[in-house]
Protein backbone atom coordinates (compact mmCIF):
# COMPACT_ATOMS: atom_id res chain seq x y z
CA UNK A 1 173.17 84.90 157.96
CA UNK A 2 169.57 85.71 157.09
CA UNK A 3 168.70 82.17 157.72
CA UNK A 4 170.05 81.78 160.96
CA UNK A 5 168.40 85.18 162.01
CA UNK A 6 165.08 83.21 160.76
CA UNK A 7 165.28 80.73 162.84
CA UNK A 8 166.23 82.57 166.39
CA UNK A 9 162.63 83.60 167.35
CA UNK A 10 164.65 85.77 169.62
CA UNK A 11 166.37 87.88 166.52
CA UNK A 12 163.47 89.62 165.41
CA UNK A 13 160.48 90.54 168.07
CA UNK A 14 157.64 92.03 166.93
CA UNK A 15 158.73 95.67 168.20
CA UNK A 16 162.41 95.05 165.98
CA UNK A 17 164.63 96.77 167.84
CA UNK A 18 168.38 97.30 165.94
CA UNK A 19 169.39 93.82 165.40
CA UNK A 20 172.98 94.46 167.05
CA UNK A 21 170.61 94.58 170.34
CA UNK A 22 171.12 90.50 170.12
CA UNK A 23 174.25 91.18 172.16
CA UNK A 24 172.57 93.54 174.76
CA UNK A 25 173.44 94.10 178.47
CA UNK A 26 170.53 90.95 179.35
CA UNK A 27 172.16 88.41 176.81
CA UNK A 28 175.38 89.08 177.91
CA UNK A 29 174.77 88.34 181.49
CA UNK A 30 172.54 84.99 179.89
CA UNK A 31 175.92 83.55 178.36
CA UNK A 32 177.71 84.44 181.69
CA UNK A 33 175.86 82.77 183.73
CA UNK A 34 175.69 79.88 181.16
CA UNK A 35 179.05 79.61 181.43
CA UNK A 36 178.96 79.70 185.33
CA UNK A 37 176.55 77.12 185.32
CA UNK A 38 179.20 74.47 183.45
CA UNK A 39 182.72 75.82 184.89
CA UNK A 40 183.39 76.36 188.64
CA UNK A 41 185.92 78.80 188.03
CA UNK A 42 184.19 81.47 185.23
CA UNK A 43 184.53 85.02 186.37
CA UNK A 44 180.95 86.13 185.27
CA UNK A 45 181.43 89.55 186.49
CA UNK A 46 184.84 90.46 184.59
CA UNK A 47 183.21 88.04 181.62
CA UNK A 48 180.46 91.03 181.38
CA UNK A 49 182.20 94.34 182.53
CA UNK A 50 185.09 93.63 179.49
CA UNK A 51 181.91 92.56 176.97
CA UNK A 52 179.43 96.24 177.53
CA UNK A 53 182.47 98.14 177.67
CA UNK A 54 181.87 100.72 175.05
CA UNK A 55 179.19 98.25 173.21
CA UNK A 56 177.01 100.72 172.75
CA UNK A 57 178.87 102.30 170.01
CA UNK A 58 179.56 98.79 168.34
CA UNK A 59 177.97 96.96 165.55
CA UNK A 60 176.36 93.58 165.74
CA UNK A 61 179.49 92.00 164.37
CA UNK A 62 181.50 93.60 166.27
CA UNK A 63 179.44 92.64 169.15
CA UNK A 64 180.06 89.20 168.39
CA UNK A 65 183.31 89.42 167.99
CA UNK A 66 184.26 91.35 171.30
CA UNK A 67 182.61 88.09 173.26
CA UNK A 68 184.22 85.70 171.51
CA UNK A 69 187.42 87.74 172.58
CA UNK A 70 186.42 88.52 175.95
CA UNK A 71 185.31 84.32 176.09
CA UNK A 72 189.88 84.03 175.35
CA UNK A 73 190.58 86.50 178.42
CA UNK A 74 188.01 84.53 180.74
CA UNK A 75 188.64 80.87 179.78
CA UNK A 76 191.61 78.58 180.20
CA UNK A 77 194.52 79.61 177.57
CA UNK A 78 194.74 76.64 176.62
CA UNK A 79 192.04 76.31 173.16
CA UNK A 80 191.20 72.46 173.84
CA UNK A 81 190.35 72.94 177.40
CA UNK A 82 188.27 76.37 176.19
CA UNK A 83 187.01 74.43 173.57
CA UNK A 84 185.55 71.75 175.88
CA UNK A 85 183.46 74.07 177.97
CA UNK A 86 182.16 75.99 175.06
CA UNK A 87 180.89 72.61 173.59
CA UNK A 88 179.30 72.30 176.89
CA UNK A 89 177.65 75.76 176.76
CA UNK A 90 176.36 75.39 173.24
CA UNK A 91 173.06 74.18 173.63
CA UNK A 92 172.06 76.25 176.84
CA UNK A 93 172.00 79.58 174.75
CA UNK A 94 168.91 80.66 174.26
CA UNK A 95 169.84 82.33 170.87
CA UNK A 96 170.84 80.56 167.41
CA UNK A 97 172.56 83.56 166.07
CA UNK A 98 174.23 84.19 169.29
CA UNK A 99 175.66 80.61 169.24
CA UNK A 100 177.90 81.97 166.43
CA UNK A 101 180.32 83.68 169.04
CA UNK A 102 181.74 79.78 169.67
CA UNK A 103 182.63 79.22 166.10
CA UNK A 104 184.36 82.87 166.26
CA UNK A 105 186.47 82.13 168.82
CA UNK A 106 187.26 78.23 166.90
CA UNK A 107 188.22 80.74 163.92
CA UNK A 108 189.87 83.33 166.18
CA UNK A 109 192.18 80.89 167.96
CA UNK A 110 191.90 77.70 166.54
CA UNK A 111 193.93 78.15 163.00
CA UNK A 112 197.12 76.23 164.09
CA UNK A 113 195.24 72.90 165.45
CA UNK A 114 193.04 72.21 161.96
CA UNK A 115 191.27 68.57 162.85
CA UNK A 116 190.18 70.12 165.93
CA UNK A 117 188.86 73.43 164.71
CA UNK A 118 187.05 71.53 161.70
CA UNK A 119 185.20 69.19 164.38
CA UNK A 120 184.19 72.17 166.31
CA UNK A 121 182.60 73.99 163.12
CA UNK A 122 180.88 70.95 162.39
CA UNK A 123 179.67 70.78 166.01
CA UNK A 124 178.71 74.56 166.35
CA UNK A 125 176.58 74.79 163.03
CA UNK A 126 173.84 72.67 164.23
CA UNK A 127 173.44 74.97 166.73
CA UNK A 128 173.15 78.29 164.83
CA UNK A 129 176.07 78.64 161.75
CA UNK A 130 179.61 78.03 161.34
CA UNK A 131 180.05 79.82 157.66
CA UNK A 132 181.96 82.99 158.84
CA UNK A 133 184.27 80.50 160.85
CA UNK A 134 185.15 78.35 158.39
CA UNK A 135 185.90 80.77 155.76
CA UNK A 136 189.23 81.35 157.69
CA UNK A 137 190.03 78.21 157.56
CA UNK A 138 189.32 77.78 153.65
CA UNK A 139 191.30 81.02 153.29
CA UNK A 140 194.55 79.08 154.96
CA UNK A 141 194.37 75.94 153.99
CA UNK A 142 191.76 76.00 150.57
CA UNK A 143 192.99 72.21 149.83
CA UNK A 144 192.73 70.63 152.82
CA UNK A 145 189.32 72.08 153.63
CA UNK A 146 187.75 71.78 151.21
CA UNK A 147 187.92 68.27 150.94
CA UNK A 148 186.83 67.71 154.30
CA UNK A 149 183.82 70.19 153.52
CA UNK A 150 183.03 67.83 150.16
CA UNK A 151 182.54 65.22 152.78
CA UNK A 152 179.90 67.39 155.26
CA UNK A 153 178.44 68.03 151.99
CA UNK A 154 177.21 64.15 152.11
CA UNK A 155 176.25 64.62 155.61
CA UNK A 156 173.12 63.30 157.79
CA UNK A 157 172.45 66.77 159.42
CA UNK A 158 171.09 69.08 156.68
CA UNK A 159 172.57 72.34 159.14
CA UNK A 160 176.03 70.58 158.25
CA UNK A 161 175.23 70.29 154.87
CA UNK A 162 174.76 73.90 154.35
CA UNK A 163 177.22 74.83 155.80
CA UNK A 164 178.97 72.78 153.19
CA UNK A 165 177.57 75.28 150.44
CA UNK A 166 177.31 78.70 152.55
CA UNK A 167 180.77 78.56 154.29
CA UNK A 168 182.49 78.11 150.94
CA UNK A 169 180.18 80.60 149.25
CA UNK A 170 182.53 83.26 147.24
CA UNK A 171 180.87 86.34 147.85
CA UNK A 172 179.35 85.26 151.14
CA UNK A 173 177.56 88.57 152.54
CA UNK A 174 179.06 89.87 155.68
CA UNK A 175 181.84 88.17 154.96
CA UNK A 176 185.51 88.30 153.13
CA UNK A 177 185.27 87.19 149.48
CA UNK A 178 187.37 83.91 149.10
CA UNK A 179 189.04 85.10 146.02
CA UNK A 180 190.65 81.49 144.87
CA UNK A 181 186.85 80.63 144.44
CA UNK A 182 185.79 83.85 142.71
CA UNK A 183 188.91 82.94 140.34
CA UNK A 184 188.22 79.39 139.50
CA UNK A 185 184.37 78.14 140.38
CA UNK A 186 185.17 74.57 140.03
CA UNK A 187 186.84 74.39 143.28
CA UNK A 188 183.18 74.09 145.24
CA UNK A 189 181.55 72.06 142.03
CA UNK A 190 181.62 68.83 143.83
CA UNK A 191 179.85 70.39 146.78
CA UNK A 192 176.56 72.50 144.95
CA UNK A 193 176.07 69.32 142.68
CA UNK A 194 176.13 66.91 145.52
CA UNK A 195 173.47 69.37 146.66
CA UNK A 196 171.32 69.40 143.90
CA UNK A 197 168.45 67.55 144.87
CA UNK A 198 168.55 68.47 148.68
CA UNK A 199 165.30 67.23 150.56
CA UNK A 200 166.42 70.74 152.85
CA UNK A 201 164.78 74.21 151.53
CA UNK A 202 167.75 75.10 154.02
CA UNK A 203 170.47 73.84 151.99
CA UNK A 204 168.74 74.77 148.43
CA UNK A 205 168.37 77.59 149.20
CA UNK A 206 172.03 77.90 150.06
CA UNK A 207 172.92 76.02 147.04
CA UNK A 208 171.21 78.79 145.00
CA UNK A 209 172.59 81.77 146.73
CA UNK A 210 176.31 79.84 146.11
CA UNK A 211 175.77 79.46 142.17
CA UNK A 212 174.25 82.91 141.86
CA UNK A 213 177.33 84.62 143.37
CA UNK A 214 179.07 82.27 140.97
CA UNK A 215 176.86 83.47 138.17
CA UNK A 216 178.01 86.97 138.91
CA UNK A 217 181.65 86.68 137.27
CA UNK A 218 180.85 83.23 135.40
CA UNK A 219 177.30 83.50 134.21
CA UNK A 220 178.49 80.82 130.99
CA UNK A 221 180.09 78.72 133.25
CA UNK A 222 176.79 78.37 135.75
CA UNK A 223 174.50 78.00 132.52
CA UNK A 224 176.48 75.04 130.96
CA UNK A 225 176.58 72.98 134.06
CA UNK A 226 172.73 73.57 135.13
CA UNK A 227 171.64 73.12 131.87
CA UNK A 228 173.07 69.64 132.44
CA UNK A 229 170.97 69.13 135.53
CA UNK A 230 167.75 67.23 135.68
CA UNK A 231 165.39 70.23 136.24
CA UNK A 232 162.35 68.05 136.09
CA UNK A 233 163.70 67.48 139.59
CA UNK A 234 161.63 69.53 142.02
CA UNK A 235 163.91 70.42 143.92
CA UNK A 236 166.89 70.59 140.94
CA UNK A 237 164.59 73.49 139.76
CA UNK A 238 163.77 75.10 142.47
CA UNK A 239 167.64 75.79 142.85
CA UNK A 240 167.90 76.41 139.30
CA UNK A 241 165.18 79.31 139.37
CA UNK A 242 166.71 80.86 142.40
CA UNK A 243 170.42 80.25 141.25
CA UNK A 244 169.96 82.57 138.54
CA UNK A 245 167.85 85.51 139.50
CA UNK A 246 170.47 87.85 138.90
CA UNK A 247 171.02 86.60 135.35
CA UNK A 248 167.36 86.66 135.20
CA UNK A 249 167.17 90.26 135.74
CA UNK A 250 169.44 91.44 133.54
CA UNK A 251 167.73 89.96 130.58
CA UNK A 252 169.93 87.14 129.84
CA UNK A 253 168.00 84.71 126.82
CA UNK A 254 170.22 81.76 127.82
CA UNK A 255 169.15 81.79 131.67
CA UNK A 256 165.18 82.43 130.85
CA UNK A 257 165.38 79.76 128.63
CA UNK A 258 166.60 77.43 130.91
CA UNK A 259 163.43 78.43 132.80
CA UNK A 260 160.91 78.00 129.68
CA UNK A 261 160.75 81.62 129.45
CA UNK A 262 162.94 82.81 126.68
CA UNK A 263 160.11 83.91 123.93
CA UNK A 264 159.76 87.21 123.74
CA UNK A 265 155.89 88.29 126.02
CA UNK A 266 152.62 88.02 123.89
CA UNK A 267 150.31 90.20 125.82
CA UNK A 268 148.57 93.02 126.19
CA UNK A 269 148.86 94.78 129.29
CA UNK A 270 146.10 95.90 130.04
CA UNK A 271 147.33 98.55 133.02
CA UNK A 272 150.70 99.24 135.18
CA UNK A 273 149.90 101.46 137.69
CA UNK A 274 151.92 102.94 141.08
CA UNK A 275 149.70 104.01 144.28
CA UNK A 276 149.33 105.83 145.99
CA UNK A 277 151.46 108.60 143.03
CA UNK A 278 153.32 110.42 145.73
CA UNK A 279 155.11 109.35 149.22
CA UNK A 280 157.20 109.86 151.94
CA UNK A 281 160.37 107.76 153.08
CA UNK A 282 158.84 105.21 155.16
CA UNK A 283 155.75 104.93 153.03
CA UNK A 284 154.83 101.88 150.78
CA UNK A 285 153.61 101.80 146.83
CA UNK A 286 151.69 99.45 145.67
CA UNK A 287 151.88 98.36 141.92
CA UNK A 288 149.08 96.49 140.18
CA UNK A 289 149.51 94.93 136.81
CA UNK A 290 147.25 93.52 134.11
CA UNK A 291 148.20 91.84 132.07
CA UNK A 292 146.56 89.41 129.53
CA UNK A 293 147.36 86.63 127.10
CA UNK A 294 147.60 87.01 122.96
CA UNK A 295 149.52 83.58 122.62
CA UNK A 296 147.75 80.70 120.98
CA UNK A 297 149.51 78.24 123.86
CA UNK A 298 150.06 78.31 126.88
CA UNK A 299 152.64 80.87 128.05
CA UNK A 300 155.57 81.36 131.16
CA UNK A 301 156.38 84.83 132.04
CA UNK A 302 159.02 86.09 134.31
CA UNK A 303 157.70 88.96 135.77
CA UNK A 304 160.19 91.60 137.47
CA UNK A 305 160.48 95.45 137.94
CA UNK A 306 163.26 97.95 137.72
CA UNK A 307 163.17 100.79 140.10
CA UNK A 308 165.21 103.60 139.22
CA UNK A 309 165.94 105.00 142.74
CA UNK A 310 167.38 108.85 142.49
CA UNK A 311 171.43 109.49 143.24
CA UNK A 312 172.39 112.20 145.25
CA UNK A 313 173.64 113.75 142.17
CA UNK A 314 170.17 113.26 140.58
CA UNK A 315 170.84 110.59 138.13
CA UNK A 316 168.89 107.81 138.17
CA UNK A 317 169.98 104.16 139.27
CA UNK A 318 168.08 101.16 138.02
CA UNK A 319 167.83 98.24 140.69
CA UNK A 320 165.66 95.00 139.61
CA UNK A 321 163.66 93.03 141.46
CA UNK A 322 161.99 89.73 141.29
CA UNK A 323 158.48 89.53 141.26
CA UNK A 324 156.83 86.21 140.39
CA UNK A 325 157.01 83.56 137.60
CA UNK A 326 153.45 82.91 136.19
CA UNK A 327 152.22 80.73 133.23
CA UNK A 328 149.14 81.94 131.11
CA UNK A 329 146.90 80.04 129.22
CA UNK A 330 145.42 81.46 126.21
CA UNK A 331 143.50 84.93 126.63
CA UNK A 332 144.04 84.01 130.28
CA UNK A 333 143.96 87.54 132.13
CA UNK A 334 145.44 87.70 135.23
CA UNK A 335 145.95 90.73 137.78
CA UNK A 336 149.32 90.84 139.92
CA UNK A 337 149.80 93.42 142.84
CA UNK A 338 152.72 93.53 145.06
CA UNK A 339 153.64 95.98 147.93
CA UNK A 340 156.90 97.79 148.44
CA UNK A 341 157.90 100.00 151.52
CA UNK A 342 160.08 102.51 150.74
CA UNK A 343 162.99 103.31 152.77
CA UNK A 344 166.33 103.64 153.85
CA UNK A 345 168.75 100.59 154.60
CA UNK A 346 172.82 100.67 155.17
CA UNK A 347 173.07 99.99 151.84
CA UNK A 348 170.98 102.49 149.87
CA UNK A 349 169.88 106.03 150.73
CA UNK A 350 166.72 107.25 148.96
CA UNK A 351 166.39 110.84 147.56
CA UNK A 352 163.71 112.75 146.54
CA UNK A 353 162.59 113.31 143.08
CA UNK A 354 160.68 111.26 139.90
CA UNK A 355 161.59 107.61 140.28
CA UNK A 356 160.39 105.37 137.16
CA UNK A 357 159.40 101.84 137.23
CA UNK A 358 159.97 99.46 134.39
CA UNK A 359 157.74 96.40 134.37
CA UNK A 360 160.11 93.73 132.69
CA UNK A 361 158.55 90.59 131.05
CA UNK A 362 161.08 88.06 129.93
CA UNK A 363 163.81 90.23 130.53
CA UNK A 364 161.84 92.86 128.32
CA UNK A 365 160.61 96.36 129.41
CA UNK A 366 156.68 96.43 128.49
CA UNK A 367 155.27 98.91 130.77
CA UNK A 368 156.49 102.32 132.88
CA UNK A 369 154.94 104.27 135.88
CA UNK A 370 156.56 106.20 138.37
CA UNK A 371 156.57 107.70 141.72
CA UNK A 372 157.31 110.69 143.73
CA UNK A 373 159.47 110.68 146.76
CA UNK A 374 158.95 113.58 148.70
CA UNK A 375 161.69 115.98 150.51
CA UNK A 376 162.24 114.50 154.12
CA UNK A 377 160.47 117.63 156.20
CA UNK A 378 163.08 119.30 158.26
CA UNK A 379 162.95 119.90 161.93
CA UNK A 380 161.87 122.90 162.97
């Protein structure tokens, strides 16, 4: 979803408000009179009165999916007929991500007309994305669509392509895990290794994300096939390095080696350092590491850091994250810094306290520093 957010230059001004304000009292009354524009008979004003109805309180999911329901008590019952004009309305919204609503209302009341609904995802995705629709679809009929989706996966249109690889993703974030795929991997197979050597950063990068939720029930099975893969490939090991991150992080010899970077570090480190020593939520730390070269060759380092954020029972969480891969030549030194802002999201609260930081080389802890999060000030 990320991706599609990156490319509506509408999703994220440069004030940021919530992102659920995509759906906001202006858009709304934008896909109205859209609509207007291409069918005679659209009732704009009952089209917006059902969609802000209480919106205020709703996500940006939910958002979505109230106008792709309020699109079924507006149009014509019957789905074709719907279908047609949303085809039509497509590419006069002024919003990729908003764009989405169609295939929501393909998924929403398109299940028992399959050939249709398929041509419509396809249609939709070039647009903005059709992966949430389409996981319905997989969900129902696994077999059928996933043959059809081997074939997008050879497509012209790299949007199609992806969505080849992110609609069939098993874990796919904001989404319902498809649970057949979690069980047995080689269902998708034929789709990520048609897309190993994409020309698309979209679609590798897709590619990536689909083998690394993969890699996080099956790590073996991900290793033995892209050990098989040409990695000289650019573009093979670009996916490759990205594909497994999270096997990277926890340490695992068979995925660094796969990257070159399964010896254990020879280096000094010269300094690992945290500033400024003591923040407030909101605030940023920046960490600066030297580090410097004892091997007699030439060297590849993984470089990544664990923070171990506070609970709210006071025990201490690690999370890793990816810093950089670098290769040093002998006695090379070389100084890394990297900035991190500190605070909140939906999916992790921050408490106050001591929180370390490991500095991991190879999957290795080298180095520690830490941080202080201060109390959040109360209101007087």
């Amino acid at each position: 979803m990320n991706d599609v957010a990156d490319r509506d230059t509408t999703a994220a001004p440069a004030s940021a408000p919530a992102l659920k304000e995509i759906f906001n009292a202006v858009r709304i009354r934008h896909i109205a009179a859209e609509t207007a524009a291409i069918f005679a008979g659209f009732d704009s004003e009952t089209f917006v009165n059902l969609c802000l109805d209480g919106i205020d309180g709703h996500s940006l999911m939910a958002r979505l999916r109230r106008v792709a329901e309020t699109f079924h008590a507006t149009l014509p019952r019957d789905f074709r007929t719907a279908l047609d004009i949303l085809r039509r309305l497509a590419p006069r919204l002024d919003s990729a991500f908003v764009t989405m609503v169609l295939p929501d209302y393909v998924a929403l009341y398109g299940k028992d007309d399959f050939d249709t609904s398929m041509a419509a995802l396809k249609y939709f995705t070039v647009f903005g994305s059709s992966e949430f629709a389409v996981r319905h679809f997989l969900r129902r009929e696994p077999a059928r669509s996933l043959a059809l989706m081997e074939r997008w996966a050879r497509d012209d249109n790299d949007h199609v392509r992806r969505l080849a690889s992110e609609g069939s993703r098993p874990r796919l974030p904001w989404s319902f895990k498809l649970d057949a795929v979690i069980a047995e991997p080689a269902l998708t197979w034929t789709i990520v290794d048609s897309l190993k050597a994409d020309p698309s950063r979209y679609v590798r990068k897709s590619v990536a994300n689909h083998l690394n939720d993969i890699a996080k029930d099956h790590p073996d099975w991900v290793l033995q096939r892209i050990e098989g893969w040409p990695l000289d490939d650019p573009a093979t090991g670009w996916i490759a390095r990205h594909a497994l991150r999270t096997l990277v992080k926890r340490g695992n010899q068979r995925a660094l080696a796969i990257l070159g970077a399964e010896s254990a570090p020879q280096v000094d480190v010269g300094g690992f350092t945290v500033t400024p020593r003591s923040i407030e939520l909101g605030e940023s730390i920046t960490l600066t590491i030297d580090l410097q070269s004892t091997a007699p060759t030439d060297q590849r380092l993984v470089v990544d850091y664990a923070i171990h954020y506070i609970k709210s029972s006071g025990a201490p969480s690690p999370k890793v994250f990816k810093l950089r891969t670098i290769d040093l030549a002998p006695a090379e030194l070389r100084t890394l810094t990297h900035r991190q802002v500190v605070r909140d999201f939906t999916t992790r609260k921050h408490f106050p306290g001591r929180h370390r930081i490991d500095l991991l080389l190879n999957g290795r802890v080298v180095a520690e520093a830490d941080f202080h999060l201060q109390p959040v000030a109360k209101t007087p």
